[in-house]
N, C-alpha and C. Protein backbone atom coordinates (compact mmCIF):
# COMPACT_ATOMS: atom_id res chain seq x y z
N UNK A 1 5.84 86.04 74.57
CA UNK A 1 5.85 87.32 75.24
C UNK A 1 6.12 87.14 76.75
N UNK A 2 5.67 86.06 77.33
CA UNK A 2 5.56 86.03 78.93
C UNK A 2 7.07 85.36 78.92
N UNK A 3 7.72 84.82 78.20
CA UNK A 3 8.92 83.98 78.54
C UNK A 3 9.84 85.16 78.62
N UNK A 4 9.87 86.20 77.15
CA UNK A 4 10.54 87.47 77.22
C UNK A 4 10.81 88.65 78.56
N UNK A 5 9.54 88.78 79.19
CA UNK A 5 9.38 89.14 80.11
C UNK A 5 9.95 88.97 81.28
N UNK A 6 9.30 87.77 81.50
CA UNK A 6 10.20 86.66 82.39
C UNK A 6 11.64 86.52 82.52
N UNK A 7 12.28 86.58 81.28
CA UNK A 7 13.87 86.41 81.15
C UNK A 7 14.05 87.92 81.34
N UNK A 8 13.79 89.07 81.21
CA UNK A 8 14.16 90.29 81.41
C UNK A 8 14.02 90.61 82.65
N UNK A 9 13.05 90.21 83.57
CA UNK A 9 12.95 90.17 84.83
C UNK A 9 14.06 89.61 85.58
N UNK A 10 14.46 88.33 85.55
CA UNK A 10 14.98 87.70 86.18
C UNK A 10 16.50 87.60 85.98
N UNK A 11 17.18 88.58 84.43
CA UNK A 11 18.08 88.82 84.40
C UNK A 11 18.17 90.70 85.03
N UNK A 12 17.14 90.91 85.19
CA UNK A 12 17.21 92.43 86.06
C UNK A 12 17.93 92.38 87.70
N UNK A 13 16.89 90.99 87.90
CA UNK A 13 17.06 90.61 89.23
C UNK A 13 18.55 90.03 89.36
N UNK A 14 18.94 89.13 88.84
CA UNK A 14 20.03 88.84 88.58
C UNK A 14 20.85 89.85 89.10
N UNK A 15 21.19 90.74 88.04
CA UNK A 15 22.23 91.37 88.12
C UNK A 15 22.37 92.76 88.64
N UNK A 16 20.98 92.85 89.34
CA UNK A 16 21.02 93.68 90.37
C UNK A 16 21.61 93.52 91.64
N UNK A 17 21.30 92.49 91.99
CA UNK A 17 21.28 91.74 93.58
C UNK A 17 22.28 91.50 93.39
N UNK A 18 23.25 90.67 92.76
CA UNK A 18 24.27 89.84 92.53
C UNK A 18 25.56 90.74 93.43
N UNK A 19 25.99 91.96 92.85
CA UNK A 19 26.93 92.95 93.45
C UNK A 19 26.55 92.90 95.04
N UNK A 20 25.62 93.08 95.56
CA UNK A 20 25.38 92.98 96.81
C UNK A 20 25.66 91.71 97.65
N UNK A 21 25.88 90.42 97.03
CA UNK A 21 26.28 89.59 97.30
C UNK A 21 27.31 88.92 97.42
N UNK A 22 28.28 89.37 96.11
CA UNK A 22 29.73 88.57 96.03
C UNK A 22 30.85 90.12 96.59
N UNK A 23 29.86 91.63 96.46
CA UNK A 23 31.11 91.97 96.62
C UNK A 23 31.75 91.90 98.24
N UNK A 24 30.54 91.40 98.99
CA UNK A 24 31.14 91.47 100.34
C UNK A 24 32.10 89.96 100.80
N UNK A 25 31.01 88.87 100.19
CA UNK A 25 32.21 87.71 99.97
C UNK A 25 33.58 88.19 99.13
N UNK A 26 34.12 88.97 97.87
CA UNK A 26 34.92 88.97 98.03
C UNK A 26 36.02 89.88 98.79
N UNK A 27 35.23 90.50 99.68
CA UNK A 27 35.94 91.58 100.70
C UNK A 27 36.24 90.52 101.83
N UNK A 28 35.49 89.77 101.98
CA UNK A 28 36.19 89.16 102.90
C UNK A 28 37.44 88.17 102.54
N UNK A 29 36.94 87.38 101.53
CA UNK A 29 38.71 86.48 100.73
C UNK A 29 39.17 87.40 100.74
N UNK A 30 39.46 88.60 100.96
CA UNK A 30 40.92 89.88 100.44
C UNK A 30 41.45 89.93 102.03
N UNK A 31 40.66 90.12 102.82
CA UNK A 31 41.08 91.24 103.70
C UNK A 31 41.13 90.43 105.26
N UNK A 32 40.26 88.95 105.23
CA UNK A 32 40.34 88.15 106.11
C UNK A 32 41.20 86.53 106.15
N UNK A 33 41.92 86.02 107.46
CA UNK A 33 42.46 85.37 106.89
C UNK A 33 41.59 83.83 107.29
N UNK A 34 41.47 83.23 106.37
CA UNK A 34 40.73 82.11 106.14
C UNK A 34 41.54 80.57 105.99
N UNK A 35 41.18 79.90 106.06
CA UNK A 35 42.03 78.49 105.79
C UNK A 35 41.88 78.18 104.27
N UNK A 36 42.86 77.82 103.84
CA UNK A 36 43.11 77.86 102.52
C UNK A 36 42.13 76.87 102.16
N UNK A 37 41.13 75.66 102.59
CA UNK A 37 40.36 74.96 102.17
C UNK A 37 38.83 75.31 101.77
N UNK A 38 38.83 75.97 103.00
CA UNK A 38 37.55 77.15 102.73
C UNK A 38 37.64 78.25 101.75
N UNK A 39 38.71 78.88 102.21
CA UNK A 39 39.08 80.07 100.60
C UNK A 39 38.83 79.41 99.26
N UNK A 40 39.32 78.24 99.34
CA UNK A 40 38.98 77.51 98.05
C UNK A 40 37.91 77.12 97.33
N UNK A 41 37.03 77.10 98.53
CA UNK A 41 35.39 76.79 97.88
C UNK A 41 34.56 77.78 98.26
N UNK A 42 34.86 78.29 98.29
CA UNK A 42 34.00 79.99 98.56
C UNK A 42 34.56 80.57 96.96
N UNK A 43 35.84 80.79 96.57
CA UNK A 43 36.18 81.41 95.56
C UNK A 43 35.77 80.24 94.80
N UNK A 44 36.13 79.04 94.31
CA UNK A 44 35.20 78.21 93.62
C UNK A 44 33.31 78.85 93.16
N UNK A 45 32.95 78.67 94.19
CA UNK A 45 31.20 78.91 94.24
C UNK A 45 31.29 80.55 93.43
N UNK A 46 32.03 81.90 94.21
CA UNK A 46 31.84 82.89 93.62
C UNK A 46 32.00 82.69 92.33
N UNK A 47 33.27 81.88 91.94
CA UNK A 47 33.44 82.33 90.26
C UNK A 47 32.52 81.69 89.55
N UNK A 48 32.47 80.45 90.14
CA UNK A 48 30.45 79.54 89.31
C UNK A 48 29.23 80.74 89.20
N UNK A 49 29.02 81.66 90.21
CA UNK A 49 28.43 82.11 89.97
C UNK A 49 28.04 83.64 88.77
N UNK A 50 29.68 83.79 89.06
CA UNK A 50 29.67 84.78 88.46
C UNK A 50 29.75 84.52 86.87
N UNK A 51 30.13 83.30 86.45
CA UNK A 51 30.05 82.68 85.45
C UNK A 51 28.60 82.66 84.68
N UNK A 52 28.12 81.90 85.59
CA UNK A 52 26.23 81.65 85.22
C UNK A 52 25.57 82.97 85.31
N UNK A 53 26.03 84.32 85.57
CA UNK A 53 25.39 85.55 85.41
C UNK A 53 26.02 85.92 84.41
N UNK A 54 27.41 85.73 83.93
CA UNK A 54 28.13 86.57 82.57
C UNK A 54 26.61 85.87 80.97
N UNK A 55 26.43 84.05 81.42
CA UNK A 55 25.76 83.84 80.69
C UNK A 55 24.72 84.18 80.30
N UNK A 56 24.12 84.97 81.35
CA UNK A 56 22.72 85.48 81.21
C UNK A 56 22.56 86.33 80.80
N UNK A 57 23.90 87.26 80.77
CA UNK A 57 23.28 88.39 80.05
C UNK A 57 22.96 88.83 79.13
N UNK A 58 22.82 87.71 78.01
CA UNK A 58 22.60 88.74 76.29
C UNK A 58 21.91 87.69 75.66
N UNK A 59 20.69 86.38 75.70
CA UNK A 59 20.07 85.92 75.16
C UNK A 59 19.95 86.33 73.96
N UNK A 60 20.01 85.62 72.86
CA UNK A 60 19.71 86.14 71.68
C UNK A 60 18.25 85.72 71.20
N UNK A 61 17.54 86.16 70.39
CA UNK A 61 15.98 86.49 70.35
C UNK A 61 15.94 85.25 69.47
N UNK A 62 16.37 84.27 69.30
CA UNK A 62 15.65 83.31 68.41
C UNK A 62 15.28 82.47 69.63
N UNK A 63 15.96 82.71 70.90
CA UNK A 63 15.41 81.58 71.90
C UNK A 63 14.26 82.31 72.75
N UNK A 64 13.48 83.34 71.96
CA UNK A 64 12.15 83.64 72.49
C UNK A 64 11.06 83.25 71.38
N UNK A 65 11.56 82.21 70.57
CA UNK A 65 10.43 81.79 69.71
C UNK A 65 9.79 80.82 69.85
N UNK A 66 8.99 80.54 69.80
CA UNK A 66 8.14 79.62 70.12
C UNK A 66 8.11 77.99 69.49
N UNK A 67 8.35 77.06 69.88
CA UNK A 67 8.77 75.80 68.94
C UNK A 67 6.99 75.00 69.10
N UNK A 68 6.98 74.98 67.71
CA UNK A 68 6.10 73.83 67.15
C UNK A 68 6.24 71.96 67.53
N UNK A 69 5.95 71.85 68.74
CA UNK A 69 6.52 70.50 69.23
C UNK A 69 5.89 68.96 68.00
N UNK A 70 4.82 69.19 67.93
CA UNK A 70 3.71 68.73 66.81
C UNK A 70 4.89 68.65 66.09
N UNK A 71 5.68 69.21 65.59
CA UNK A 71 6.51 69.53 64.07
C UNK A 71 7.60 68.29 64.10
N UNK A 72 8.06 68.30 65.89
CA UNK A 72 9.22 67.17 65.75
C UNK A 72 9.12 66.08 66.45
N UNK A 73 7.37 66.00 66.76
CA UNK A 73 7.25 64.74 67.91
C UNK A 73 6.14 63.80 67.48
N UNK A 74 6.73 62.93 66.19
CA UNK A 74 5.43 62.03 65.82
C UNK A 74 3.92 61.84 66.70
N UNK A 75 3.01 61.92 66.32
CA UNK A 75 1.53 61.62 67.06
C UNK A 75 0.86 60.65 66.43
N UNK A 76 0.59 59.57 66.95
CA UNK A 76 -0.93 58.87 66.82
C UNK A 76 -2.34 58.83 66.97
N UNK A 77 -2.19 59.18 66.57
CA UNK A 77 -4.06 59.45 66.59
C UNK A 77 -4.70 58.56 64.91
């Protein structure tokens, strides 16, 4: 329940904030002129990021289940 939570939170946050962030970086790659080395890793970093938010958005519910570690991690006792 707290992991569920947690991931709904932090994909809220995510993709709330996110627009406030890249769309002014990419107003500036459009409209300013930059050295093509820097343009390059600025648009690099934006699209990483925007990448790692496309991933976040649709978890599917078997990865809010809970794993039995006991089940796959021999013990001695």
């Amino acid at each position: 329940m707290f992991e569920r939570n947690f991931w709904r939170a932090s994909s809220l946050i995510a993709n709330t904030i996110t627009p406030f962030i890249v769309a002014p970086i990419n107003y500036i790659l459009e409209n300013f002129e930059l050295s093509k080395g820097f343009r390059r890793v600025v648009r690099l970093a934006l699209d990483l990021v925007m990448t790692i938010l496309a991933l976040l958005r649709n978890q599917p519910q078997i990865d809010f289940l809970a794993v039995d570690w006991t089940e796959y991690i021999p013990h001695v006792f």
